[in-house]
Protein backbone atom coordinates (compact mmCIF):
# COMPACT_ATOMS: atom_id res chain seq x y z
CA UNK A 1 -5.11 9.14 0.56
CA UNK A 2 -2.61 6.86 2.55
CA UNK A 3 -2.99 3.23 1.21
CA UNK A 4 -0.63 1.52 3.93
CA UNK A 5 -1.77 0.12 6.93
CA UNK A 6 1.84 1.19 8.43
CA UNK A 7 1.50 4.50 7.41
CA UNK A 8 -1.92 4.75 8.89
CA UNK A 9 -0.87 3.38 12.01
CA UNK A 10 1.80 5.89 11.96
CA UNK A 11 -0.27 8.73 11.48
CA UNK A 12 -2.78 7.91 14.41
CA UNK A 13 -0.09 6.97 16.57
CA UNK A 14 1.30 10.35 15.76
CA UNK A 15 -2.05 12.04 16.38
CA UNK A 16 -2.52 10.56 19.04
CA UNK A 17 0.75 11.09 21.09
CA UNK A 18 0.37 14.43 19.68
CA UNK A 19 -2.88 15.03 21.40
CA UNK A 20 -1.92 13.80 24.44
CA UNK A 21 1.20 16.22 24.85
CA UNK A 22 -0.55 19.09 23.80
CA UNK A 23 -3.57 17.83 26.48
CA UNK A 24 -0.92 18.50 29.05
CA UNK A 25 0.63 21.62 27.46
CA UNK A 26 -2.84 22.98 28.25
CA UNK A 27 -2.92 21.72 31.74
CA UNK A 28 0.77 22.91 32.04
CA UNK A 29 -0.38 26.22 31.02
CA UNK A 30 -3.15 26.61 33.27
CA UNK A 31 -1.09 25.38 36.29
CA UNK A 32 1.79 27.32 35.95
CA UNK A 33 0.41 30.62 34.90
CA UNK A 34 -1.88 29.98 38.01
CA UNK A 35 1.32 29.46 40.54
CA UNK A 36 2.84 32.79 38.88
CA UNK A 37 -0.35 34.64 39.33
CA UNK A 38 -0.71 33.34 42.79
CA UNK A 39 3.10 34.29 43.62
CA UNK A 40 2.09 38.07 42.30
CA UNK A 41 -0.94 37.85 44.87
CA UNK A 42 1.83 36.73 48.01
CA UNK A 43 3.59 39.62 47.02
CA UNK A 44 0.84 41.99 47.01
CA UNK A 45 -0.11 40.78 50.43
CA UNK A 46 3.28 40.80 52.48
CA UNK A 47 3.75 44.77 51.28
CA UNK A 48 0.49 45.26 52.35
CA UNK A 49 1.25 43.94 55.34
CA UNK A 50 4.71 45.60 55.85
CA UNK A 51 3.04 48.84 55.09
CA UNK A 52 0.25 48.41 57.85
CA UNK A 53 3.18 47.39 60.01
CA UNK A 54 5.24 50.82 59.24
CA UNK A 55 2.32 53.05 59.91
CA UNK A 56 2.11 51.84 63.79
CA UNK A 57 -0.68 51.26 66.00
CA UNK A 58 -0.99 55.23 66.12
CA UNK A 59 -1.71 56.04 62.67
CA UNK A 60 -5.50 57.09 63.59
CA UNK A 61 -3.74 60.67 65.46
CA UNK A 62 -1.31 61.12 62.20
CA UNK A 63 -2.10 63.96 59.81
CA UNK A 64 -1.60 62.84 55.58
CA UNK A 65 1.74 64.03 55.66
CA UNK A 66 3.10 62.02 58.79
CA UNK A 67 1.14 58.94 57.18
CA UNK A 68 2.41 59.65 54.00
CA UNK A 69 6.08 59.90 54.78
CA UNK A 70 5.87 56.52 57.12
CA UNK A 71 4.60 54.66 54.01
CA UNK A 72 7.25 56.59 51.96
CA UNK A 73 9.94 54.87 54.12
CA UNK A 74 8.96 51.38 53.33
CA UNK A 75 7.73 51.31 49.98
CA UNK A 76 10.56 54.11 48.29
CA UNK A 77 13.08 51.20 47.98
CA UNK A 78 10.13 48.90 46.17
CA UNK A 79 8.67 51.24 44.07
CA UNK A 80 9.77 49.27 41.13
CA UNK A 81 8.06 46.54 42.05
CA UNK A 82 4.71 47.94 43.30
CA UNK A 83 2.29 50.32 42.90
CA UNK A 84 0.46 51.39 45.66
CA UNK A 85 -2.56 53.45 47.13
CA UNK A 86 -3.95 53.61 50.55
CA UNK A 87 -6.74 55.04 51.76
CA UNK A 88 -9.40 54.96 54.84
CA UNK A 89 -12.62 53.11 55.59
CA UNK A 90 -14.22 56.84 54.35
CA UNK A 91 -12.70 56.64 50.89
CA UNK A 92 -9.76 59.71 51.46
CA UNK A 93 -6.99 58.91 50.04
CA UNK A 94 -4.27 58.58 52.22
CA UNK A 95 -1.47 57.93 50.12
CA UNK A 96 -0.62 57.52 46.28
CA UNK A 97 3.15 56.17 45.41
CA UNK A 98 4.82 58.18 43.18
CA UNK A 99 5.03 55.77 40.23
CA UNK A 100 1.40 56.22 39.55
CA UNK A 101 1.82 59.77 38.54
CA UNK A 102 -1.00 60.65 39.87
CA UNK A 103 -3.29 58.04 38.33
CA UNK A 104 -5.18 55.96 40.85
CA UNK A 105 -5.75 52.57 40.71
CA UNK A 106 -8.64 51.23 39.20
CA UNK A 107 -11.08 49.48 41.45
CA UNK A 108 -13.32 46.66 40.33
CA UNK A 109 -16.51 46.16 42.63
CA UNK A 110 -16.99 42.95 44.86
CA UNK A 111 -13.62 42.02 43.86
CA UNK A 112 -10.07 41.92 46.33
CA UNK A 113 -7.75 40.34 44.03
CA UNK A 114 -7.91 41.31 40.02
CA UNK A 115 -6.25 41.62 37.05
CA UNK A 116 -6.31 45.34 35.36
CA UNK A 117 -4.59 48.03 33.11
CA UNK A 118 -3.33 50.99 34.39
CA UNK A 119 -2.83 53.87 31.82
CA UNK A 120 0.85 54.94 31.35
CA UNK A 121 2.01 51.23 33.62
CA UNK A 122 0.08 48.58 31.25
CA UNK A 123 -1.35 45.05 32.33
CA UNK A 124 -1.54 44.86 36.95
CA UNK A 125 -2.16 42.18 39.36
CA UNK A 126 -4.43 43.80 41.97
CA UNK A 127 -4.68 43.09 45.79
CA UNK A 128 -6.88 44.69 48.06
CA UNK A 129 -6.08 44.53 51.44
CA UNK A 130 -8.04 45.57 54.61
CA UNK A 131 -5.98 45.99 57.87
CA UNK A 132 -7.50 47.71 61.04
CA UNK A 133 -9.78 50.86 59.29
CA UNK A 134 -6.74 50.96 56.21
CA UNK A 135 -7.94 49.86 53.08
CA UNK A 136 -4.37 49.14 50.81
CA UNK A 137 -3.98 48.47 46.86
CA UNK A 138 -0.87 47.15 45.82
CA UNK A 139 -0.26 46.66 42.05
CA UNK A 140 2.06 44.58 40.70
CA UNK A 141 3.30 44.18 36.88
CA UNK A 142 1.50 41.12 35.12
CA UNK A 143 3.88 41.67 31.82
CA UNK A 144 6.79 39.74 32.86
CA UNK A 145 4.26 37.02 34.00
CA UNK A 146 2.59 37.74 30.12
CA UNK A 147 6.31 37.13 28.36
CA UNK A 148 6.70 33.88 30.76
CA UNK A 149 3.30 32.74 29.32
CA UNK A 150 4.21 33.59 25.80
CA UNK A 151 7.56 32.02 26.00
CA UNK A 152 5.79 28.84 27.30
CA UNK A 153 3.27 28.37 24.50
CA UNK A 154 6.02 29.06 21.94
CA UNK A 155 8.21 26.20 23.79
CA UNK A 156 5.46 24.25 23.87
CA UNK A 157 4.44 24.58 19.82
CA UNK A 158 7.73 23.80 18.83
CA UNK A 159 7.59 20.59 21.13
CA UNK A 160 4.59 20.09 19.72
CA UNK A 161 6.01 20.05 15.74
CA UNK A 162 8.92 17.92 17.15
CA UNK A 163 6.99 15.52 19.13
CA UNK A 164 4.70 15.21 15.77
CA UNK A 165 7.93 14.37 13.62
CA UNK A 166 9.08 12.19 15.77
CA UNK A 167 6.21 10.45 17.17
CA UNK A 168 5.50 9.74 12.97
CA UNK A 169 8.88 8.44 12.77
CA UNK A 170 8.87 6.14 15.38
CA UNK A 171 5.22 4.86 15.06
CA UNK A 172 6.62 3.94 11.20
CA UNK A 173 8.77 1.89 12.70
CA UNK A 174 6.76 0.26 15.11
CA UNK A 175 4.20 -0.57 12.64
CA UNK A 176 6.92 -1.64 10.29
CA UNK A 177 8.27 -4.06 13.47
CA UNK A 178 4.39 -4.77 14.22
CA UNK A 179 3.30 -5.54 10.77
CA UNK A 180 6.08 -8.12 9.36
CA UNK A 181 4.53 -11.30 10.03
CA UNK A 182 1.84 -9.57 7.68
CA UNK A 183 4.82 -8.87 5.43
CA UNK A 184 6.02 -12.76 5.53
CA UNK A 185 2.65 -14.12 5.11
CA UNK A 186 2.01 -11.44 1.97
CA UNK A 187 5.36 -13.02 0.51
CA UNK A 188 4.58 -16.30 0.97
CA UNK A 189 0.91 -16.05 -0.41
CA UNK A 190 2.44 -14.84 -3.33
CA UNK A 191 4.71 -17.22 -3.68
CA UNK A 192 1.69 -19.87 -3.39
CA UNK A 193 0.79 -21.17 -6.85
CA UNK A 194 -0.42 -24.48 -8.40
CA UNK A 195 2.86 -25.59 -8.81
CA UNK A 196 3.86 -25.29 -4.95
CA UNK A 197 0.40 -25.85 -2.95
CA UNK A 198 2.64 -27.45 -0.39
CA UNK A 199 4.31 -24.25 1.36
CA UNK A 200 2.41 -22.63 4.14
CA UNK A 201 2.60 -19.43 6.29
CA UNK A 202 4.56 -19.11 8.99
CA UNK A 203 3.71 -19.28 12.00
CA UNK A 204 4.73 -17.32 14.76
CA UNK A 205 4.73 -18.95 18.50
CA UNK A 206 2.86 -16.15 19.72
CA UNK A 207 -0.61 -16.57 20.02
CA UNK A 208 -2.11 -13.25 18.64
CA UNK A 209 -4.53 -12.38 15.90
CA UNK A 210 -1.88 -12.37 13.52
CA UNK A 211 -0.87 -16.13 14.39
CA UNK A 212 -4.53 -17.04 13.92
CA UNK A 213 -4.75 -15.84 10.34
CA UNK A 214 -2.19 -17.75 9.33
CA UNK A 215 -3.09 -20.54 10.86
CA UNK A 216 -6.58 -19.86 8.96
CA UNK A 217 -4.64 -19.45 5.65
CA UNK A 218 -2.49 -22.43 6.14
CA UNK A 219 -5.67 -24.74 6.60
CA UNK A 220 -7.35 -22.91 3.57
CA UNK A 221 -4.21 -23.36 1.45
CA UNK A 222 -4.55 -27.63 2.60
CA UNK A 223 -8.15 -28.04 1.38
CA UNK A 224 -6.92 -25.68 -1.99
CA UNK A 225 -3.96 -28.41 -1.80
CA UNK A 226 -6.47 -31.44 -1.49
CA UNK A 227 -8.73 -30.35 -3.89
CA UNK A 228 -6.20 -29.35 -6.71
CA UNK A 229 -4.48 -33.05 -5.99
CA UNK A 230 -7.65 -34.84 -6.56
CA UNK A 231 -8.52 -32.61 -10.11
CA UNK A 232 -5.32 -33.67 -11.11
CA UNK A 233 -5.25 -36.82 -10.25
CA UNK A 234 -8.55 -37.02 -11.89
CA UNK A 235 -7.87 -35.36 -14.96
CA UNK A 236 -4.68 -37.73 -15.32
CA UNK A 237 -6.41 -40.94 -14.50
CA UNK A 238 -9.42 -40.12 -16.61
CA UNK A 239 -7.16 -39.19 -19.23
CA UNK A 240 -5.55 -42.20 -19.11
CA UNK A 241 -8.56 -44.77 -18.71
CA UNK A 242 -10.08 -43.03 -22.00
CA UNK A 243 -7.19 -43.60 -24.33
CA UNK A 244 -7.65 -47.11 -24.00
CA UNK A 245 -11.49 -47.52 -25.02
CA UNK A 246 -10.60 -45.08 -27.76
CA UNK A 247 -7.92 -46.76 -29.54
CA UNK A 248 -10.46 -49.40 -29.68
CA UNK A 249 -13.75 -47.48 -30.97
CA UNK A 250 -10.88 -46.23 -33.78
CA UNK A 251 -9.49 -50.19 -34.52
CA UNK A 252 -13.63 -51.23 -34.93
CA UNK A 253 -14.68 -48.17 -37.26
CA UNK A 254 -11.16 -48.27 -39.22
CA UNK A 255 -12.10 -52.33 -39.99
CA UNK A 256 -15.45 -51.64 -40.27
CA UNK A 257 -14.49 -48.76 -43.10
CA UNK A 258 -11.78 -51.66 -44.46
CA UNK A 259 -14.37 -54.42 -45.17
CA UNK A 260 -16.40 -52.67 -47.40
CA UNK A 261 -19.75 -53.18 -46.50
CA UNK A 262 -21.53 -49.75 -46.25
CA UNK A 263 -22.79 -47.52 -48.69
CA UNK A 264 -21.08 -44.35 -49.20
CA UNK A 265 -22.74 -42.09 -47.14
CA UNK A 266 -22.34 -44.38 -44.13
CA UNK A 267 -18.58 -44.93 -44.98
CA UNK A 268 -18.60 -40.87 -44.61
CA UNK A 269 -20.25 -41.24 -41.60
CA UNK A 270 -17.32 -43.55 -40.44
CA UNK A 271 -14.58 -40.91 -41.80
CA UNK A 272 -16.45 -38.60 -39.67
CA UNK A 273 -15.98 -40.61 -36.34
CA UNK A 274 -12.55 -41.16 -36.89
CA UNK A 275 -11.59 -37.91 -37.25
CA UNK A 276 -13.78 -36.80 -34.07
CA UNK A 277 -11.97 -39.89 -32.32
CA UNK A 278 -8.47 -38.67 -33.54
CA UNK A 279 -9.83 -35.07 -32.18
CA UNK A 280 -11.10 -36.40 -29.29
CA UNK A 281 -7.24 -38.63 -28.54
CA UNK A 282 -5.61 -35.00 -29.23
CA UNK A 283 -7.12 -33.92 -26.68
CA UNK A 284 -6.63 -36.27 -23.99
CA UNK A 285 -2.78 -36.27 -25.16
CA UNK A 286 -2.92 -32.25 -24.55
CA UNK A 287 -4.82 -32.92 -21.02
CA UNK A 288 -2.13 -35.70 -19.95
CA UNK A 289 0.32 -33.38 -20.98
CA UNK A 290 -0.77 -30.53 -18.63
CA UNK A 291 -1.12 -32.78 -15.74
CA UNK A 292 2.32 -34.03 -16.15
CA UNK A 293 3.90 -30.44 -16.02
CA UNK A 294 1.35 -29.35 -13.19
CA UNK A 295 2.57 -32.03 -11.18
CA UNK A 296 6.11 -31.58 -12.15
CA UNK A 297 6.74 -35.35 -14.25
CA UNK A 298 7.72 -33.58 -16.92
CA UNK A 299 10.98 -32.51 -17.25
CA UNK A 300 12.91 -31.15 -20.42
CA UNK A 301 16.04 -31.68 -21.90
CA UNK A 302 17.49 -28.36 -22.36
CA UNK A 303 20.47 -28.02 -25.15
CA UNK A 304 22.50 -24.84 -25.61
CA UNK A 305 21.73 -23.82 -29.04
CA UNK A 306 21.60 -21.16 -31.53
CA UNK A 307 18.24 -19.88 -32.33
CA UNK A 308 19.48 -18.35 -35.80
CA UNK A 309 20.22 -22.43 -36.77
CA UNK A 310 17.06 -23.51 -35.37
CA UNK A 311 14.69 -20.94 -37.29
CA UNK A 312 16.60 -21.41 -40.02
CA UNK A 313 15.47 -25.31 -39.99
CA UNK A 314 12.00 -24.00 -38.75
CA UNK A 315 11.25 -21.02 -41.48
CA UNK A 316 10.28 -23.60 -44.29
CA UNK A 317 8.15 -25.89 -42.92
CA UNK A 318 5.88 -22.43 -41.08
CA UNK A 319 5.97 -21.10 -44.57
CA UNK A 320 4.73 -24.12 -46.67
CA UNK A 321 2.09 -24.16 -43.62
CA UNK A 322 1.18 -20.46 -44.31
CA UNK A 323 1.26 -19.97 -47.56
CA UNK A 324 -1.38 -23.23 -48.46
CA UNK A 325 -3.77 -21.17 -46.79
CA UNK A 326 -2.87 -18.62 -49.24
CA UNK A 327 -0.84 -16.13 -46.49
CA UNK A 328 2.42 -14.89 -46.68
CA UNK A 329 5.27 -15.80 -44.40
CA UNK A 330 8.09 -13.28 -43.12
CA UNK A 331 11.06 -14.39 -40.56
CA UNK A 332 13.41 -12.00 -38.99
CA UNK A 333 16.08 -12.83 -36.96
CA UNK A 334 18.67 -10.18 -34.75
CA UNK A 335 21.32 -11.02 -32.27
CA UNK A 336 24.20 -13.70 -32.05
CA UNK A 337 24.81 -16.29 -29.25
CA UNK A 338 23.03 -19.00 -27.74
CA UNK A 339 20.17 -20.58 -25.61
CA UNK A 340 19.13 -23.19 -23.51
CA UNK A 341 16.16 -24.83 -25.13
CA UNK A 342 14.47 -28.39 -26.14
CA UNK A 343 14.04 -27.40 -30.21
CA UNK A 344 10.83 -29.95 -30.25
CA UNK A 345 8.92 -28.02 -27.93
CA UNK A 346 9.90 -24.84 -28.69
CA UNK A 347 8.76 -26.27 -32.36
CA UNK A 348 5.18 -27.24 -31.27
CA UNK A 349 4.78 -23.84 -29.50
CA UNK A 350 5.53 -21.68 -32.81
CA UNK A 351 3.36 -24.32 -34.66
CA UNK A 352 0.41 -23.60 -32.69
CA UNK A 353 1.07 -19.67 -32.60
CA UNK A 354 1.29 -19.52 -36.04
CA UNK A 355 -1.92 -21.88 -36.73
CA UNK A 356 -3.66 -18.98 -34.62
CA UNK A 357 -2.65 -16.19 -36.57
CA UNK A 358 -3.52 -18.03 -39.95
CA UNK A 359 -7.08 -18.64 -38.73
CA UNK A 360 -7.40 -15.00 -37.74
CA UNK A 361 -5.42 -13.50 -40.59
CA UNK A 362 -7.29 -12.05 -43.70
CA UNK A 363 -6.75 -13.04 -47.35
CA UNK A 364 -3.45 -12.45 -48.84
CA UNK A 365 -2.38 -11.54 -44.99
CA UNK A 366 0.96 -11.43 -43.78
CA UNK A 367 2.60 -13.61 -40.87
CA UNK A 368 5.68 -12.53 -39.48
CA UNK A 369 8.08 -14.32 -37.13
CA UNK A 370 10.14 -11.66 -34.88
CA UNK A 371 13.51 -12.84 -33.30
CA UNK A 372 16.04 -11.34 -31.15
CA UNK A 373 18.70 -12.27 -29.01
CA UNK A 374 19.85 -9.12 -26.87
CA UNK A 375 20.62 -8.79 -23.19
CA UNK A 376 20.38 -12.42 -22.40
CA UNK A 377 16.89 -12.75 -23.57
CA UNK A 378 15.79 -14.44 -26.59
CA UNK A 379 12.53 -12.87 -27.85
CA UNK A 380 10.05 -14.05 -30.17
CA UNK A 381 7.00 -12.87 -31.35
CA UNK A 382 4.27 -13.93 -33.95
CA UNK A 383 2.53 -11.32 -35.54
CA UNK A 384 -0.66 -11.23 -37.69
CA UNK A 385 -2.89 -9.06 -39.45
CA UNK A 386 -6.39 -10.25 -37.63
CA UNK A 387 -8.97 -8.00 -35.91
CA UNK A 388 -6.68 -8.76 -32.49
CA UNK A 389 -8.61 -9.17 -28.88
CA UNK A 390 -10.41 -6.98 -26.65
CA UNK A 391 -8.59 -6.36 -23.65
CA UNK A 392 -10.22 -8.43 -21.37
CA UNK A 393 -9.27 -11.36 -23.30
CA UNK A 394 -5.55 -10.64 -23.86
CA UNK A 395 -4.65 -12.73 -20.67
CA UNK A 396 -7.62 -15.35 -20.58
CA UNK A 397 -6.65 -16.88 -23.83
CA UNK A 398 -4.30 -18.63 -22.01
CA UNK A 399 -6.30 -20.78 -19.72
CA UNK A 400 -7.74 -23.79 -20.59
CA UNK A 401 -10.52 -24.43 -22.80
CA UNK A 402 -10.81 -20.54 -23.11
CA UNK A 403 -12.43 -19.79 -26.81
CA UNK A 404 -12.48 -16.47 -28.05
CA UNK A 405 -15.82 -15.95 -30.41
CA UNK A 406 -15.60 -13.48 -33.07
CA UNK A 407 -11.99 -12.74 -33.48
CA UNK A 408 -10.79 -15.32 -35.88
CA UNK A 409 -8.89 -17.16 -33.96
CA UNK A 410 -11.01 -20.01 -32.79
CA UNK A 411 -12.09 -22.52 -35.96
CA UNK A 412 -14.84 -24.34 -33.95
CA UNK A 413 -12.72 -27.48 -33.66
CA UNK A 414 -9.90 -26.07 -31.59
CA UNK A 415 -9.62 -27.72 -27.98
CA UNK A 416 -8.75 -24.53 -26.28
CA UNK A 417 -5.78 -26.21 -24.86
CA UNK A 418 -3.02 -25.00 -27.94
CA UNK A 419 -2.09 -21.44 -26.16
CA UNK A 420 -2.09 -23.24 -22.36
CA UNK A 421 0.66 -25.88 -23.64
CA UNK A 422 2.81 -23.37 -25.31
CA UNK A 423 2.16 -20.86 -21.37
CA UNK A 424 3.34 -24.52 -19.88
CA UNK A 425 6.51 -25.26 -22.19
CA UNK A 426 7.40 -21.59 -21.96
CA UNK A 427 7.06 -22.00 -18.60
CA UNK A 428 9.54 -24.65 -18.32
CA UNK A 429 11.90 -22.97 -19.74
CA UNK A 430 11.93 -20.26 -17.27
CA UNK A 431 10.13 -18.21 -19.38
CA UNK A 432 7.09 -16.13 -19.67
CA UNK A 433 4.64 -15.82 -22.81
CA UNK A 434 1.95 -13.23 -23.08
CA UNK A 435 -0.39 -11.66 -26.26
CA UNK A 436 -0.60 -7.73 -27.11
CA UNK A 437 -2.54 -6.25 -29.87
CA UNK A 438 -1.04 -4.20 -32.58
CA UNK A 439 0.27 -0.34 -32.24
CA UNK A 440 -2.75 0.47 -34.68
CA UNK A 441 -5.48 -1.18 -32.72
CA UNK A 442 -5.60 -4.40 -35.26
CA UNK A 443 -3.71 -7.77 -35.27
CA UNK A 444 -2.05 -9.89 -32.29
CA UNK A 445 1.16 -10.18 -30.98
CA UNK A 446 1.91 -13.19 -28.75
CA UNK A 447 5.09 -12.64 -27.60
CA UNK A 448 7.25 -15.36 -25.45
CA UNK A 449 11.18 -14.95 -23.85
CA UNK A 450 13.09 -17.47 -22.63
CA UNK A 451 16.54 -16.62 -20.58
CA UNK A 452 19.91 -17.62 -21.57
């Protein structure tokens, strides 16, 4: 099945031009084979007529033999050519020429001119003349007129394959030249993301259909522009506006708590709201943080470094973290050189990776940190022992407020933000992060690499 419009285009331009040619092959054939035939017929007539001429006005008082050698005389010197019988309005047969044989020429009722066979000559063209009381028959050979024909149709399939080849090759490359604004507007839509709503399609000066889709795209891509502007200028400003009435709900309940004046179980009460403020501040800092690197604010200072040195410093703080939740802790390092990274964010994305493989890990589970440096890629991968993902959830987990149910990894107090701030500070350092379960079926990789 051919997928590309260009290729389709080529193939029923091909077909097409194809049809066309062999259309007039056809017509060719008919027209030509006609003026041959027709030719054979002119021939047919003149000797008839040169024959009638030879015999003389006085042919009536000549016996067969006279009549036979006066015909003799003019047709001897042709007899290659034609065949030839004459006879009278009475049916005798005046004459035979001597290339028959002996065998006359057949005779088709109601019919002058024919086409025939003649045993021992092969495939005729037959005229039948009448001239003054003399009825003539003059046959001439059909088979050169046959090879003519047959040479023709074989000319005309091999034009055929050629015209096919190259009619494909050159309806490729018109659709190719045809189809590349398509091409350019493809590239540029995928180009297109959140973080540069403000490129459009171009557009050619032409007004054609092609023109008018991207014109349509371009205006679609300014509302998509308008309305992701006004989420995030939302989600900043609200953001912002809530820190401020929450730093002072947490002031109230902390004095409140400091006084002295409730019984216990409302002092719990107040523990509680603090720690659902503190949640609650978390996640506005997580949601300001977003916005910022949406709308490009937030920039990173980027250090050449050695990884080796910085998981080094890293390794004992993840493994006091993993091993008070009774887990074990394993990290590998393989490869020498260095990278261009900002060691506190590259800190709080390995915090939160491995805070999601200790909720999903089992008892007495292990958690291993995977590092390489080869090929100017540094590569790092948390591993754990959990149930992993299904398949479908492998790439979602890394949009916002996405919470997978059932696998472990989600506590009921996580925001859902943790794995779209580490895709966003991978992401600004030119890197990628994505998750992959384990060769057995079981556990979760999240893998992220970050160029040289």
């Amino acid at each position: 099945m051919i997928h590309s419009i260009g290729m389709r285009l080529a193939v029923w331009y091909a077909f097409a031009a194809t049809i066309t040619l062999a259309c007039l092959f056809v017509v060719g054939y008919e027209l030509l084979r006609s003026r041959l035939v027709h030719g054979l017929d002119l021939l047919n007539e003149a000797e008839a007529r040169q024959i009638r001429s030879h015999l003389g006005p006085d042919y009536a008082s000549l016996d067969i033999e006279a009549i036979d050698q006066r015909i003799r005389e003019t047709t001897e010197s042709a007899s290659v050519l034609f065949y030839i019988n004459v006879h009278n309005t009475s049916s005798n047969i005046l004459f035979y020429s001597h290339n028959l044989n002996g065998v006359a020429i057949p005779d088709v009722r109601g019919e002058r001119i024919f086409d025939t066979v003649i045993d021992g000559v092969g495939p005729v063209r037959v005229g039948e003349v009448v001239l003054d009381g003399l009825d003539i028959v003059i046959a001439t050979p059909s088979t050169q007129v046959n090879a003519t024909m047959r040479d023709y149709v074989e000319v005309c399939a091999a034009l055929l394959l050629a015209m096919l080849l190259v009619s494909m090759a050159i309806g490729y490359g018109l659709s190719r030249l045809a189809l590349r604004p398509v091409r350019t507007i493809a590239e540029t839509a995928r180009r297109i993301g959140s973080d540069n709503l403000g490129e459009r399609m171009p557009v050619g000066e032409v007004r054609d259909e092609i023109s008018d889709l991207a014109r349509l795209l371009n205006e679609m891509f300014d509302r998509l522009e308008t309305s992701f502007n006004q989420i995030r200028r939302f989600t900043a400003e609200a953001s912002h506006e809530l820190k401020t009435p929450l730093a002072l709900a947490r002031l109230h309940a902390e004095k409140l708590i400091v006084d002295g004046r409730f019984a216990p179980a409302q002092e719990e009460g107040l523990q509680i709201l603090l720690e659902e403020i503190g949640h609650l501040d978390h996640i506005i800092d997580q949601l300001l943080f977003l916005s910022r690197v949406e709308a490009k604010v937030t920039r990173l200072d980027l250090v050449a470094q050695d990884p080796s040195a910085f998981l080094r410093g890293f390794a004992p703080d993840a493994s006091v973290l993993v091993e008070h939740r009774g887990l074990r802790f394993r990290c590998d390092h393989e490869g020498a050189g260095t990278v261009r990274f900002a060691a506190k964010w590259i800190r709080q994305v390995l915090l939160n990776l491995i805070s999601n493989a200790i909720k999903a890990s089992p008892a007495h589970g292990l958690i291993e940190l995977q590092s390489t440096l080869a090929d100017g890629v540094w590569r790092v991968a948390v591993i754990d022992q959990g149930r992993g993902l299904p398949p479908t959830e492998l790439e979602r987990i890394f949009e916002r407020f996405v919470r997978v149910q059932g696998a472990g990894y989600d506590d009921g107090k996580s925001s859902g933000l943790g794995l779209s701030i580490c895709r966003s500070i991978v992401g600004l350092h030119g890197g990628h992060i994505r998750a992959e379960n384990g060769a057995a079926g079981s556990g979760l990789r999240v893998i992220f690499e970050i160029p040289e």
